[in-house]
Protein backbone atom coordinates (compact mmCIF):
# COMPACT_ATOMS: atom_id res chain seq x y z
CA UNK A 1 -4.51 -23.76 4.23
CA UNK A 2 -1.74 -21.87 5.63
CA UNK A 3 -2.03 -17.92 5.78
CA UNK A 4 1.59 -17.72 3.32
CA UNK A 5 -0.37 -20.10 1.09
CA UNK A 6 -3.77 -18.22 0.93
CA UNK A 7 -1.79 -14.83 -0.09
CA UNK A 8 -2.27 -13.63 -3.45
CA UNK A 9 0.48 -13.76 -5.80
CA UNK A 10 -0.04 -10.07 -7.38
CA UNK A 11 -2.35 -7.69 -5.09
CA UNK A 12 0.46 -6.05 -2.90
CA UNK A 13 0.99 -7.30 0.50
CA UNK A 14 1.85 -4.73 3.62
CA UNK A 15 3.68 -6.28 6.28
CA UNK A 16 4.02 -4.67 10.27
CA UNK A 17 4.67 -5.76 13.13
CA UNK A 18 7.40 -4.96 15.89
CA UNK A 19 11.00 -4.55 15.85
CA UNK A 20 12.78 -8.30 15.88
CA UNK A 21 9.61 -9.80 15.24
CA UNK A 22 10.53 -11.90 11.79
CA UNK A 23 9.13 -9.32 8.89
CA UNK A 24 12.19 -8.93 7.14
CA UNK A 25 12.15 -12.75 6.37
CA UNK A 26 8.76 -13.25 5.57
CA UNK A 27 8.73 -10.41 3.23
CA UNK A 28 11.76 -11.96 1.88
CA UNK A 29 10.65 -15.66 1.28
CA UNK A 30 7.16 -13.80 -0.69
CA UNK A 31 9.53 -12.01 -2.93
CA UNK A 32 11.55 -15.13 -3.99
CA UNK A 33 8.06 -17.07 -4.34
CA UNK A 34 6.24 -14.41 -5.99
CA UNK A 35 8.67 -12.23 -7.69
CA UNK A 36 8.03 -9.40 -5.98
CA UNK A 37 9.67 -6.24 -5.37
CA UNK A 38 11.02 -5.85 -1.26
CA UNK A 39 9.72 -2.04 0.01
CA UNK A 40 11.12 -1.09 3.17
CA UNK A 41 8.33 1.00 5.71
CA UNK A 42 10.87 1.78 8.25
CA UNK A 43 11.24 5.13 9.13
CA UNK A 44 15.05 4.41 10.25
CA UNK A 45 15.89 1.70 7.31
CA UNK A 46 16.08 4.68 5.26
CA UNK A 47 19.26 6.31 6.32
CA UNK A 48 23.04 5.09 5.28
CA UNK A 49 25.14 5.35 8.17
CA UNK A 50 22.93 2.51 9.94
CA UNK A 51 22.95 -0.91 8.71
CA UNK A 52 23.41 -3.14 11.40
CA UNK A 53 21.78 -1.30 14.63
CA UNK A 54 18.10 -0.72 12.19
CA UNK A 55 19.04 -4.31 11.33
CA UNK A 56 18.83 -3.26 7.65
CA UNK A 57 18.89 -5.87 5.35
CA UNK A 58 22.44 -7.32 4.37
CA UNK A 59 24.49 -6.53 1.22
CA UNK A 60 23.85 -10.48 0.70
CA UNK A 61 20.53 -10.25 0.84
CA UNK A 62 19.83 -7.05 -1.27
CA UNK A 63 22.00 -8.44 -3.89
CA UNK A 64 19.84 -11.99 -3.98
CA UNK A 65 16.51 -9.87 -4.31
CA UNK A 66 15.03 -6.85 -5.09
CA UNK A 67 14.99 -3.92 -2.49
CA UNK A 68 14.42 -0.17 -2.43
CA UNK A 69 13.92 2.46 -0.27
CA UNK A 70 17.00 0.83 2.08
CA UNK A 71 20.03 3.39 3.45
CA UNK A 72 19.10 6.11 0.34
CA UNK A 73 18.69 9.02 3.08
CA UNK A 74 21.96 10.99 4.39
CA UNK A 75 22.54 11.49 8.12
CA UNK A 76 21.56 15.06 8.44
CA UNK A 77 18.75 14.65 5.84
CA UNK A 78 15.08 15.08 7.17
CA UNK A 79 12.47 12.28 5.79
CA UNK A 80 9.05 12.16 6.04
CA UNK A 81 6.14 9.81 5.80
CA UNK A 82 5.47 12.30 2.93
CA UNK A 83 8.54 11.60 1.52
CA UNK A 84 8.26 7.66 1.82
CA UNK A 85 4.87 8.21 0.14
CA UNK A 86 6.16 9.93 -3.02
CA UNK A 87 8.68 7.42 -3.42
CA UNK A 88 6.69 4.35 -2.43
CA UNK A 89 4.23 5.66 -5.75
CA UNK A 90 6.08 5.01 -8.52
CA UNK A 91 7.25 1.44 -7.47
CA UNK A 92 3.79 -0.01 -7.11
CA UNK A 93 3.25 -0.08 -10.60
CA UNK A 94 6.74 -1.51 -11.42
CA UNK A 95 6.10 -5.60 -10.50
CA UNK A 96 4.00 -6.79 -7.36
CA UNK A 97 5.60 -5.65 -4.04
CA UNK A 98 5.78 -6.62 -0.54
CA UNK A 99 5.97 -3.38 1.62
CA UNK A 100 7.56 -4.25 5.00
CA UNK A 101 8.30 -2.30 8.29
CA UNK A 102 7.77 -1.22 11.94
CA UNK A 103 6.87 2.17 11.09
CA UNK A 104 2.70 2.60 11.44
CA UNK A 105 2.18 5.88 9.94
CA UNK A 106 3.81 4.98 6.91
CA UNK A 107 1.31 2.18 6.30
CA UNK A 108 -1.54 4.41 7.37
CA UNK A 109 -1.05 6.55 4.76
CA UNK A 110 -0.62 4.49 2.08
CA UNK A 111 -3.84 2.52 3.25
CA UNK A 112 -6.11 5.85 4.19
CA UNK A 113 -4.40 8.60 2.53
CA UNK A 114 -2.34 11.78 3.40
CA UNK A 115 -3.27 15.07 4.51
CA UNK A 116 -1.20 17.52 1.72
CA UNK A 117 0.72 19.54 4.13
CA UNK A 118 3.20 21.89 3.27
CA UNK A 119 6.88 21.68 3.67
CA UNK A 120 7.65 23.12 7.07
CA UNK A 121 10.24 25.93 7.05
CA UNK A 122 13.84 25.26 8.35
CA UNK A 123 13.51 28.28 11.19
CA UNK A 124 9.62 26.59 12.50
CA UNK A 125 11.58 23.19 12.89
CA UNK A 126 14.86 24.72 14.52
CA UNK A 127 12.73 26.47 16.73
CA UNK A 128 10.74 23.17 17.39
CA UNK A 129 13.57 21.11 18.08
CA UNK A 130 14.96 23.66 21.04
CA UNK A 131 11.12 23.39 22.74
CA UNK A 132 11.08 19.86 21.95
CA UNK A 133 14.03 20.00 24.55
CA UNK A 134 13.25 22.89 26.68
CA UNK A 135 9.81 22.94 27.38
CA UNK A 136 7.90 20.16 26.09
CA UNK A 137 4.76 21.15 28.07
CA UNK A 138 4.87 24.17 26.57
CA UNK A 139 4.86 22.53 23.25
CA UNK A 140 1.73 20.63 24.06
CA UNK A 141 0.07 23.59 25.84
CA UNK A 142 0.44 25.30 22.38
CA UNK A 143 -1.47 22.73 20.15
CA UNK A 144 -4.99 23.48 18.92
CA UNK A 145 -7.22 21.43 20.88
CA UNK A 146 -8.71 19.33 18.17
CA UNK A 147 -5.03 18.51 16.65
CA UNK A 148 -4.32 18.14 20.87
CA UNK A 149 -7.17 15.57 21.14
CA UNK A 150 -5.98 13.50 18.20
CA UNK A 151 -2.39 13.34 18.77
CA UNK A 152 -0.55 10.99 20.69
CA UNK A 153 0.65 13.66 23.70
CA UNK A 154 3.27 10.75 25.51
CA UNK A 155 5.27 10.56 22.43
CA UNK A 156 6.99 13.96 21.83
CA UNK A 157 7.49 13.25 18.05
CA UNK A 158 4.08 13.42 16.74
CA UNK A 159 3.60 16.51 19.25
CA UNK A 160 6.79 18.48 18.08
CA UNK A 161 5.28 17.62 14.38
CA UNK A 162 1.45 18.82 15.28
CA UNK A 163 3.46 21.68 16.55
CA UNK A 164 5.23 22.54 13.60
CA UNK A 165 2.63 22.19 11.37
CA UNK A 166 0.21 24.87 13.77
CA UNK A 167 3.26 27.39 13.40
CA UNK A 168 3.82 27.12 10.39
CA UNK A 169 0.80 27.14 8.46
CA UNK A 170 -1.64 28.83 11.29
CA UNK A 171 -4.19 25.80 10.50
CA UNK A 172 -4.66 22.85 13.02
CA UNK A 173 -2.96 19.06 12.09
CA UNK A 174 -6.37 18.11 12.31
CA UNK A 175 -8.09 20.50 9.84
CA UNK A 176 -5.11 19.39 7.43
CA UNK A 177 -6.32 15.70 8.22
CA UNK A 178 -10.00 16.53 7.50
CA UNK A 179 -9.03 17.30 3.60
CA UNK A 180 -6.81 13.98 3.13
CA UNK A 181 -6.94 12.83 -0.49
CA UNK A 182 -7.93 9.17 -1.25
CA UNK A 183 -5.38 6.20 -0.32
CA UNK A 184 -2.85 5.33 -2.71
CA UNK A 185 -3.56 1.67 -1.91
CA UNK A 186 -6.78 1.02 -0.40
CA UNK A 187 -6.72 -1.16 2.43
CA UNK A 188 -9.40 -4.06 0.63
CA UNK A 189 -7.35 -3.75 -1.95
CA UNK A 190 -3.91 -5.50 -0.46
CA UNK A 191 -3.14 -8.20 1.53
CA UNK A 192 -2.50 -6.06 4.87
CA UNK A 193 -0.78 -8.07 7.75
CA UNK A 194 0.14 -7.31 11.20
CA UNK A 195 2.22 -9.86 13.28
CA UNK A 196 1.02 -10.35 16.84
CA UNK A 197 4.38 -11.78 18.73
CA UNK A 198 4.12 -13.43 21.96
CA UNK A 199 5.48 -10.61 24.55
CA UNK A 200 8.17 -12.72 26.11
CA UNK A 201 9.29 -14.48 22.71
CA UNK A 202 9.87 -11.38 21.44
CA UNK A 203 12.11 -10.11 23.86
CA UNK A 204 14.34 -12.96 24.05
CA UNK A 205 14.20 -12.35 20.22
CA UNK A 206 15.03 -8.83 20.82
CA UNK A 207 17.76 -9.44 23.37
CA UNK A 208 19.30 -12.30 21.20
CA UNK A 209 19.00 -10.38 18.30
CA UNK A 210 21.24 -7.16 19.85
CA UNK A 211 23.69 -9.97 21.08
CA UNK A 212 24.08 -10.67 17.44
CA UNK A 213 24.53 -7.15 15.84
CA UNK A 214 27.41 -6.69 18.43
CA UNK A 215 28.56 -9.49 16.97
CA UNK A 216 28.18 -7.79 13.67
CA UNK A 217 30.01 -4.67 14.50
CA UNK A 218 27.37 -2.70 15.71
CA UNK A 219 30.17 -0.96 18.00
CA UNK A 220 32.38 0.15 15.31
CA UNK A 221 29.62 1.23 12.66
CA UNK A 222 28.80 3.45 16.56
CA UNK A 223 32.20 4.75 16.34
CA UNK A 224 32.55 5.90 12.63
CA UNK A 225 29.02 7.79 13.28
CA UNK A 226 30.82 9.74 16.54
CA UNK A 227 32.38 11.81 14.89
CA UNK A 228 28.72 13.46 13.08
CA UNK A 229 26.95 12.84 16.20
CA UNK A 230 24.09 14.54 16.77
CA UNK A 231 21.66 13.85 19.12
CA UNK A 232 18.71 16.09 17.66
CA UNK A 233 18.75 14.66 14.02
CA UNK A 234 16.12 12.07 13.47
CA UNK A 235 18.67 9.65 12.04
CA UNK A 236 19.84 9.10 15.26
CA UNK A 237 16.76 8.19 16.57
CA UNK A 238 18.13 4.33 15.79
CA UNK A 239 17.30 2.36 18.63
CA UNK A 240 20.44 1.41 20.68
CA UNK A 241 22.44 4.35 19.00
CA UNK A 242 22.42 6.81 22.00
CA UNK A 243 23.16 3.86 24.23
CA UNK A 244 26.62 3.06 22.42
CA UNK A 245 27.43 6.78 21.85
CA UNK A 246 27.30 7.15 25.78
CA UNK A 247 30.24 4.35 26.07
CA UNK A 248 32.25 5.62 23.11
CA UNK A 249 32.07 9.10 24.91
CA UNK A 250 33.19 7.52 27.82
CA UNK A 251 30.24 8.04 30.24
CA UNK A 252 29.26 4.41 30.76
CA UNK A 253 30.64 1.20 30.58
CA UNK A 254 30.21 -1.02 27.85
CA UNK A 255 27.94 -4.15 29.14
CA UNK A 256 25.70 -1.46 30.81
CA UNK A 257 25.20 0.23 27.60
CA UNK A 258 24.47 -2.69 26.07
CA UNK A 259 21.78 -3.60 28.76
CA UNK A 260 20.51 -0.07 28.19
CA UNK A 261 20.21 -0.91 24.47
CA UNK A 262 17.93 -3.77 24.72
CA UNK A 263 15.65 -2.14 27.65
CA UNK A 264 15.25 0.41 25.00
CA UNK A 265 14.17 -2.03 22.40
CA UNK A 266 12.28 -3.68 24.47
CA UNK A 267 10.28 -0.54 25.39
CA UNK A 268 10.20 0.65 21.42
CA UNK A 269 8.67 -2.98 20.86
CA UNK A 270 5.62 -2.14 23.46
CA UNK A 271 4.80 1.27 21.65
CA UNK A 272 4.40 -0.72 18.56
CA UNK A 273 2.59 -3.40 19.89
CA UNK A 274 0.24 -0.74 21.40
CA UNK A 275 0.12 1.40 18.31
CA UNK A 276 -0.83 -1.75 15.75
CA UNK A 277 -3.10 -3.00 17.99
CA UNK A 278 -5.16 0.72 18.46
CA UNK A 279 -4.95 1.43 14.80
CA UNK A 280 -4.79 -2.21 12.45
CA UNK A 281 -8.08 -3.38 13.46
CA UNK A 282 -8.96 -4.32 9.81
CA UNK A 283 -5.66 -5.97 9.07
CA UNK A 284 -5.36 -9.57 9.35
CA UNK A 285 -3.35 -11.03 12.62
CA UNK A 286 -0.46 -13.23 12.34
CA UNK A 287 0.46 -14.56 15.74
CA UNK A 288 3.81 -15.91 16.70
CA UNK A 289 5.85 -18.03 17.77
């Protein structure tokens, strides 16, 4: 029996996996055999201006099934995994779903829960982004060492975040984790999958893949975002968007941006790989090709 055929047709399933690796379409041919309901768990699939370079799903293919939680978010609009949470809620009681993405710590908190931190003020996270950029060391030096211990210290991110939520609150990331409430979706409860690419298939895939959104008009929908460009925003964290904004501006030519592009995918793709494989021990592998 084949793993598509041993899925069940109304406990939710939870795709992952890395960037290019095939989850859009296997989320898509569940929902057409299951009737389910397509939820995205990308943390850049959520904003408008990007369609092509998040390789969002197409008009085509949102009009032919059911999808949410695609291009809602504005530009200049923060988002959080406690935002995707509160959304994500209320849909899992509307018709079976299949929750796909790249983006870990959404699926972590769905499957184990979410420390209830509050908001963080708009001063604490201007005055994060500037150290973010100035003096990251600083930033790390600053963390409480349990919060320190737990986070991630290579990817600047989750520090700047730990960060924030130490200044703003004057309690530790890690105390906040200690009190999590109970998973909205516990993880025997689903049908949790993590695809397991071969390294080199996938970045072919990847490189073939940006080939294609060029193609698409990844360039122009680069150009009509110039104009708001701003490198601190977390929308424009899209992979391959700072890469094209260097040519538009001028500062490099085209085919070495585009080189540029997919090293950076490429590179994106390893921290996933890393990050599933460190924290989806309990989910069930799917390896490809």
């Amino acid at each position: 029996m084949t793993l598509m055929a041993s899925l069940s047709r109304t406990a939710p399933i939870l795709i992952a996996g890395p960037t290019a690796s095939g989850k859009s379409a296997l989320a898509m041919e569940l929902a057409a055999r299951d009737g389910r309901l397509i939820v995205n768990a990308d943390a850049l699939q959520v904003y408008e201006n990007w369609r092509i370079l998040t390789a969002r799903p197409s008009i085509a293919e949102e009009k032919a099934l059911p999808h949410r939680l695609y291009g809602h978010i504005a530009r200049d609009q923060s988002y959080s995994v406690g935002h995707w949470l509160r959304e994500v809620t209320p849909l899992l009681a509307q018709q079976p779903v299949v929750i796909v993405g790249g983006t870990g710590l959404y699926f972590m908190a769905l499957t184990e829960g979410l420390a209830q931190i509050p908001p963080i003020p708009s001063d604490v996270r201007a005055e994060g982004d500037a150290l973010r950029l100035s003096d990251p060391k600083a930033m790390i030096a600053a963390l409480d060492p349990r919060s320190a211990a737990k986070t991630d210290l290579a990817n600047l991110a989750r520090v700047q975040r730990a960060w924030e939520v130490l200044r703003a609150t004057g309690r530790g990331l890690a105390d906040w984790q200690d009190d999590t409430p109970p998973p909205l979706v516990p993880r025997d409860q689903a049908e949790a999958i993590v695809l397991r690419p071969d390294v080199d298939w996938l970045n072919r895939r990847i490189d073939q893949r940006f080939d294609q959104m060029m193609e698409r008009g990844a360039l122009d929908e680069a150009r009509a975002e110039l104009p708001h460009w701003d490198a601190n925003l977390p929308s424009s964290r899209a992979i391959g968007a700072p890469e094209l904004m260097a040519h538009l501006r001028g500062e490099c030519r085209l085919d070495a941006a585009i080189e540029q592009a997919k090293l950076a995918s490429r590179q994106y793709a390893k921290r996933q790989r890393t990050w599933f494989r460190n924290r989806m021990h309990a989910w069930t592998p799917l390896m490809l090709p």
